[in-house]
N, C-alpha and C. Protein backbone atom coordinates (compact mmCIF):
# COMPACT_ATOMS: atom_id res chain seq x y z
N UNK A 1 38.98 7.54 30.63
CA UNK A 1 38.88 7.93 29.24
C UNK A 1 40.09 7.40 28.50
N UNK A 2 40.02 6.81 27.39
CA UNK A 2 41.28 6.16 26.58
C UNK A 2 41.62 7.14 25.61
N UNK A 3 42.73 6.98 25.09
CA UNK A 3 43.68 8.60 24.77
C UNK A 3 42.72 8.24 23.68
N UNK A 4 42.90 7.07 22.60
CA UNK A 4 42.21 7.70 21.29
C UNK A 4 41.23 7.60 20.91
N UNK A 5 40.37 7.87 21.74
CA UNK A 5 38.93 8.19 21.34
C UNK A 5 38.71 9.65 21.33
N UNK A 6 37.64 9.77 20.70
CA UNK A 6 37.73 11.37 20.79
C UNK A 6 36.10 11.42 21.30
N UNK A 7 35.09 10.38 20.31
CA UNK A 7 33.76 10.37 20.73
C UNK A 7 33.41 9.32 21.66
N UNK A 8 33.23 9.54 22.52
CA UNK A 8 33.16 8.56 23.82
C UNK A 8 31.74 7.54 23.58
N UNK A 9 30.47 8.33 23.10
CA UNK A 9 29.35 7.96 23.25
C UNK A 9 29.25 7.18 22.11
N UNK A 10 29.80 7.42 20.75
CA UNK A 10 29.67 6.93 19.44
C UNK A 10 30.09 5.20 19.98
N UNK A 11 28.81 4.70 18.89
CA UNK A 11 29.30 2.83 19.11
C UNK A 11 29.41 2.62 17.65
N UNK A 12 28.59 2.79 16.96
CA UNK A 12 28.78 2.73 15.20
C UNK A 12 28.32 3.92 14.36
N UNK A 13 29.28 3.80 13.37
CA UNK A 13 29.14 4.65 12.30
C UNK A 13 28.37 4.17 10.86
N UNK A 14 26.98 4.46 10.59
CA UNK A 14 26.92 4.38 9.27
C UNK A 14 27.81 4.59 8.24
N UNK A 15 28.06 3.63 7.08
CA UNK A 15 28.75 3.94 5.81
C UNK A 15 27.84 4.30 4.76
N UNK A 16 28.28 5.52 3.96
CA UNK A 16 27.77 6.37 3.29
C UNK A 16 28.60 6.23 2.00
N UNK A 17 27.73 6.30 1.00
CA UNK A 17 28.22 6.75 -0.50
C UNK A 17 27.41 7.97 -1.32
N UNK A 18 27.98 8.33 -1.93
CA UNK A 18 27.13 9.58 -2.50
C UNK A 18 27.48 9.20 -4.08
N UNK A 19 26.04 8.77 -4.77
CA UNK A 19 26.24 8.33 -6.08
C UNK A 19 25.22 8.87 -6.86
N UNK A 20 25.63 9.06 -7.89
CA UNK A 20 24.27 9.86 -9.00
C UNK A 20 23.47 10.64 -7.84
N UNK A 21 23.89 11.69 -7.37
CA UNK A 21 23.41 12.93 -6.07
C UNK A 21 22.32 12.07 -5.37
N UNK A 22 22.90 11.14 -5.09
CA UNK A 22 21.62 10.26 -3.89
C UNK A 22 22.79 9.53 -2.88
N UNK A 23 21.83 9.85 -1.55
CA UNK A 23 22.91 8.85 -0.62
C UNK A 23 22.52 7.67 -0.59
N UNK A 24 24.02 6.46 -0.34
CA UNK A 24 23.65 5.48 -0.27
C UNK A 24 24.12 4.69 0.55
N UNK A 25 22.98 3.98 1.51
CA UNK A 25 23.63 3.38 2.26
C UNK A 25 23.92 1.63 2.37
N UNK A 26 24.22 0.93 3.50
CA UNK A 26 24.54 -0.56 3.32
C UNK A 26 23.39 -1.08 2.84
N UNK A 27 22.25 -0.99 3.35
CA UNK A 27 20.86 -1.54 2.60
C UNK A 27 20.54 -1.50 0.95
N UNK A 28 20.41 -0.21 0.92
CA UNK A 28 20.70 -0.11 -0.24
C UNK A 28 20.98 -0.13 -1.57
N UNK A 29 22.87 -0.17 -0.82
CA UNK A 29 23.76 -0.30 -2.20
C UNK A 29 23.15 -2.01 -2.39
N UNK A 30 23.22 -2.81 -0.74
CA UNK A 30 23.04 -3.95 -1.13
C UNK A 30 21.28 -4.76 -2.20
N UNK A 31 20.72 -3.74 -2.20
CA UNK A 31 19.40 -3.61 -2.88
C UNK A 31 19.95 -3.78 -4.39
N UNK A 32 20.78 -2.66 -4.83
CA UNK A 32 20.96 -2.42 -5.81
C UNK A 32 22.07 -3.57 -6.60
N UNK A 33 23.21 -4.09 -5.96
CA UNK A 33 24.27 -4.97 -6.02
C UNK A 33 22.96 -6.46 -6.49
N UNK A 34 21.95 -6.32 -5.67
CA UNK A 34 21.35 -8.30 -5.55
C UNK A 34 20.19 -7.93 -6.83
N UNK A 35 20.02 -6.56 -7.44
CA UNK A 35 18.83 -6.66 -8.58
C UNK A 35 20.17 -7.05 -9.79
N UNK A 36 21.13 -6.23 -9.93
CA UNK A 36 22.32 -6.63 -10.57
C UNK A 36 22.60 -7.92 -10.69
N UNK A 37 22.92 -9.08 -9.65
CA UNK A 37 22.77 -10.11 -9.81
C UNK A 37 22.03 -11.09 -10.04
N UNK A 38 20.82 -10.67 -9.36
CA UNK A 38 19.30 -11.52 -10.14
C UNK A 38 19.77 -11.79 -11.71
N UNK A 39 19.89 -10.16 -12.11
CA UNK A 39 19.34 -10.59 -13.65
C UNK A 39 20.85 -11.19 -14.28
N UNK A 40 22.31 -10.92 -13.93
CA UNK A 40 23.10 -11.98 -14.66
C UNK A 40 22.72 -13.74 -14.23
N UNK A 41 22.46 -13.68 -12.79
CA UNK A 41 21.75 -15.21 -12.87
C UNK A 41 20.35 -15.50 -14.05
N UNK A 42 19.31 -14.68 -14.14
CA UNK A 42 18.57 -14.96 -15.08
C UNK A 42 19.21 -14.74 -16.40
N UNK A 43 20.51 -14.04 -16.81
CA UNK A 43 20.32 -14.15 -17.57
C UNK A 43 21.47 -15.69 -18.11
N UNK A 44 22.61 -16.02 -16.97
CA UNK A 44 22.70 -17.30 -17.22
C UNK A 44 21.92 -18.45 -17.36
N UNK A 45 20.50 -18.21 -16.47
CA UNK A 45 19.98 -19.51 -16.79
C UNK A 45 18.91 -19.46 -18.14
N UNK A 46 18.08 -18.25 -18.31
CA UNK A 46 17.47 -17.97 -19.45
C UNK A 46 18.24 -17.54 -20.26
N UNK A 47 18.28 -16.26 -20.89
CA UNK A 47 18.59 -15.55 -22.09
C UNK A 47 18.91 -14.87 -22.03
N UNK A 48 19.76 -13.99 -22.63
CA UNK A 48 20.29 -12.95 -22.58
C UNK A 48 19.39 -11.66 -22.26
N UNK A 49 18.23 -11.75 -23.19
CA UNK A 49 17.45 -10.70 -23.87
C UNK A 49 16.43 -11.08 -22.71
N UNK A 50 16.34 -11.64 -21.72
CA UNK A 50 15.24 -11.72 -20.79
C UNK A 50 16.33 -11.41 -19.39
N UNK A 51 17.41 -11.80 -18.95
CA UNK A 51 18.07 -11.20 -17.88
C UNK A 51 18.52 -9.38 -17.73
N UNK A 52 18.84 -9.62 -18.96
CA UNK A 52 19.70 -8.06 -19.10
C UNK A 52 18.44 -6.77 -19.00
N UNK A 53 16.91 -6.82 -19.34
CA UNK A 53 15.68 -6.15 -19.19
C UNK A 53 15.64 -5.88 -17.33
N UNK A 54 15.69 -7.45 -17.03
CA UNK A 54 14.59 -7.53 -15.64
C UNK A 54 16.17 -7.61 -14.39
N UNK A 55 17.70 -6.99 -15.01
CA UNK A 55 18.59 -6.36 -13.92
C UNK A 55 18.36 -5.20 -14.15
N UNK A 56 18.07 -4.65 -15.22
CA UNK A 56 18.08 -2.70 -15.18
C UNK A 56 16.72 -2.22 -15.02
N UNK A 57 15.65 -3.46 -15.61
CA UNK A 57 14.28 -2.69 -14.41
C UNK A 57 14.41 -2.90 -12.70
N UNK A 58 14.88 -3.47 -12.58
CA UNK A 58 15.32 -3.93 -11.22
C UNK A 58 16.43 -2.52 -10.59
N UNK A 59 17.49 -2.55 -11.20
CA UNK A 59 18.21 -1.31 -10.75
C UNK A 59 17.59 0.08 -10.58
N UNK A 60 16.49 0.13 -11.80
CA UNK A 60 16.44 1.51 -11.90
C UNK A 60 14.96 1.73 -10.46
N UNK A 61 14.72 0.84 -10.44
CA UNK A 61 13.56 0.70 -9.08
C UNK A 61 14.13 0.82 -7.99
N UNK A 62 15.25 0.33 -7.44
CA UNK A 62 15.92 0.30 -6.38
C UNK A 62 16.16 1.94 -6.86
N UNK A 63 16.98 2.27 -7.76
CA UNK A 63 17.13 3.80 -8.23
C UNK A 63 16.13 4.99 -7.25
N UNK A 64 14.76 4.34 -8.33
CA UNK A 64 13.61 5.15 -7.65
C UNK A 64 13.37 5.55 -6.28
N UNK A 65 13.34 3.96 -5.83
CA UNK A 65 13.00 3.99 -4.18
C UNK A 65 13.90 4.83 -3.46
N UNK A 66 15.52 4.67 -3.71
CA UNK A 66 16.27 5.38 -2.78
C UNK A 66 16.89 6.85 -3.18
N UNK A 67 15.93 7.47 -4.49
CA UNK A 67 15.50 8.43 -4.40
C UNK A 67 14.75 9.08 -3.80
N UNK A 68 13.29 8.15 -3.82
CA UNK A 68 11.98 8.70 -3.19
C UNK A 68 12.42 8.74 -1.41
N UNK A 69 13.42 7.84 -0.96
CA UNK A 69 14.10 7.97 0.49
C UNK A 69 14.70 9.03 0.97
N UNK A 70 15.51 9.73 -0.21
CA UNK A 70 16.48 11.12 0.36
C UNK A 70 15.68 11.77 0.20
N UNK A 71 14.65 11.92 -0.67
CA UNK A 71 13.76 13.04 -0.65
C UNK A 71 13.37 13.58 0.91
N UNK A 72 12.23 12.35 1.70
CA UNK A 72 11.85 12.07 2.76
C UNK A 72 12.74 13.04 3.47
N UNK A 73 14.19 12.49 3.67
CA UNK A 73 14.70 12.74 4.65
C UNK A 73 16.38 14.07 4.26
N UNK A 74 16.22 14.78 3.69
CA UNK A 74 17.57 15.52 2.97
C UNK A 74 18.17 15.16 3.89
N UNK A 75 18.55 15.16 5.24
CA UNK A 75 19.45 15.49 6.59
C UNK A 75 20.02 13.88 6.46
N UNK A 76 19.32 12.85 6.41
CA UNK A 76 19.93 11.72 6.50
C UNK A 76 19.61 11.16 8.31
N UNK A 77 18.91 11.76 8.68
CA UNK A 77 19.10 11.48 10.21
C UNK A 77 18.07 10.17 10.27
N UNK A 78 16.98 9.24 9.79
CA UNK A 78 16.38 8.06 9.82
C UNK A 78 16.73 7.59 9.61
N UNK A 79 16.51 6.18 9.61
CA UNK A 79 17.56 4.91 8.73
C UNK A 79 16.67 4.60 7.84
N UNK A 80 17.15 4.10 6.70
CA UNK A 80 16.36 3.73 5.85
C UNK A 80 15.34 3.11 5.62
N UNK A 81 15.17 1.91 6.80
CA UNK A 81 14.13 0.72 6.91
C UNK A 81 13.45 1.51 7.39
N UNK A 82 13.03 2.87 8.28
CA UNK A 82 12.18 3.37 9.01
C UNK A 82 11.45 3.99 7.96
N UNK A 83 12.57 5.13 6.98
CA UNK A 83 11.61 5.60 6.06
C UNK A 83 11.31 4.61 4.90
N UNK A 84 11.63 3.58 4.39
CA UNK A 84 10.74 2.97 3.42
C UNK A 84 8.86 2.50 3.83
N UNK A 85 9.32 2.08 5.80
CA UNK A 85 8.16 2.09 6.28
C UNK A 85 7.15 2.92 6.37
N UNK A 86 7.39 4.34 6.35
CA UNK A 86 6.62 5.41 6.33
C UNK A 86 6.24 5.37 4.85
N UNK A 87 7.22 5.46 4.00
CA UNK A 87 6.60 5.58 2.93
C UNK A 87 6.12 4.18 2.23
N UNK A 88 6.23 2.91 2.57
CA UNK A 88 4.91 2.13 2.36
C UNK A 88 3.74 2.34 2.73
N UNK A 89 3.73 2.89 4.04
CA UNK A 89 2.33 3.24 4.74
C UNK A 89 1.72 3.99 4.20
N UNK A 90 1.86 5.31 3.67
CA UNK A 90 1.94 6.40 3.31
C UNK A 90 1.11 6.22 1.89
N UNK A 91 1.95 5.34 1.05
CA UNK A 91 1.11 4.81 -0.08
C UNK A 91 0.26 4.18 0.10
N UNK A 92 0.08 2.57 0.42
CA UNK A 92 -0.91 2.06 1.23
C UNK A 92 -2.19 2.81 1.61
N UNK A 93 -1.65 3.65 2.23
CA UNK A 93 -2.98 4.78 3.16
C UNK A 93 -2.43 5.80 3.18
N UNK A 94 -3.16 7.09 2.01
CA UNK A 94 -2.30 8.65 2.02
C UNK A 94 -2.71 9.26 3.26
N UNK A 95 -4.44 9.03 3.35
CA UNK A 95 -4.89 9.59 4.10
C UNK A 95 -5.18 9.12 5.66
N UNK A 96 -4.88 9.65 6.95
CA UNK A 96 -4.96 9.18 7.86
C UNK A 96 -5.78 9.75 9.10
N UNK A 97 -6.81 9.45 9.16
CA UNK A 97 -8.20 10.48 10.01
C UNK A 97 -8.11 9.76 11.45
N UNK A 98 -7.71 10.59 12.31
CA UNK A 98 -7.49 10.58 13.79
C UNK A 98 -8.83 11.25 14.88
N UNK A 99 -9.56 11.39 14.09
CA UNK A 99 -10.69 12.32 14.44
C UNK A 99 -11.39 11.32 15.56
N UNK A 100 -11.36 10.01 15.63
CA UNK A 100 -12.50 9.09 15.86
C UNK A 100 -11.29 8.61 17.13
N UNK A 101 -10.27 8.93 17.75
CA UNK A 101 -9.47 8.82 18.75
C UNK A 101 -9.96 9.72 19.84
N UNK A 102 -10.08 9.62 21.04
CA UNK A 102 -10.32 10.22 22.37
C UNK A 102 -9.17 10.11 23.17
């Protein structure tokens, strides 16, 4: 055992932010950071009045989604890619009939 460890089993630690009461993690923030940049690239290469719309519809979607994520999960114990998967599926197909399984 090496003196300074304390958690032997731990290999990585998620990084966590807590912003506008939603957690956020590397996926994420990085979701939210690349809709941000989309739209100053659109709006360097187009217009002002067409970039600056389609970064804050963009933000506020990433917003949504990793709202609709903590919901899922308050505890934080999934990773994110697992629950966006559930909840694509989920939309996709609300309903799921197992009846016709043996």
């Amino acid at each position: 055992m090496k003196a300074f460890r304390v958690f032997n089993d731990v290999d990585q630690v998620d990084v966590e932010w807590t912003i506008l009461g939603l957690r956020w993690r590397m996926p994420s923030m990085i979701c939210l950071i690349g809709a941000l940049l989309f739209g100053v690239i659109v709006t360097r290469a187009v217009s002002y009045w067409v970039g600056v719309p389609i970064g804050v519809l963009g933000a506020l979607l990433v917003i949504r989604l990793v709202g609709a994520v903590n919901a899922m999960d308050p505890g934080g114990h999934l990773h994110e890619f697992t629950q966006l998967g559930l909840l694509l599926r989920t939309w996709a197909r609300p309903v799921i009939d197992n009846s016709g399984r043996r």
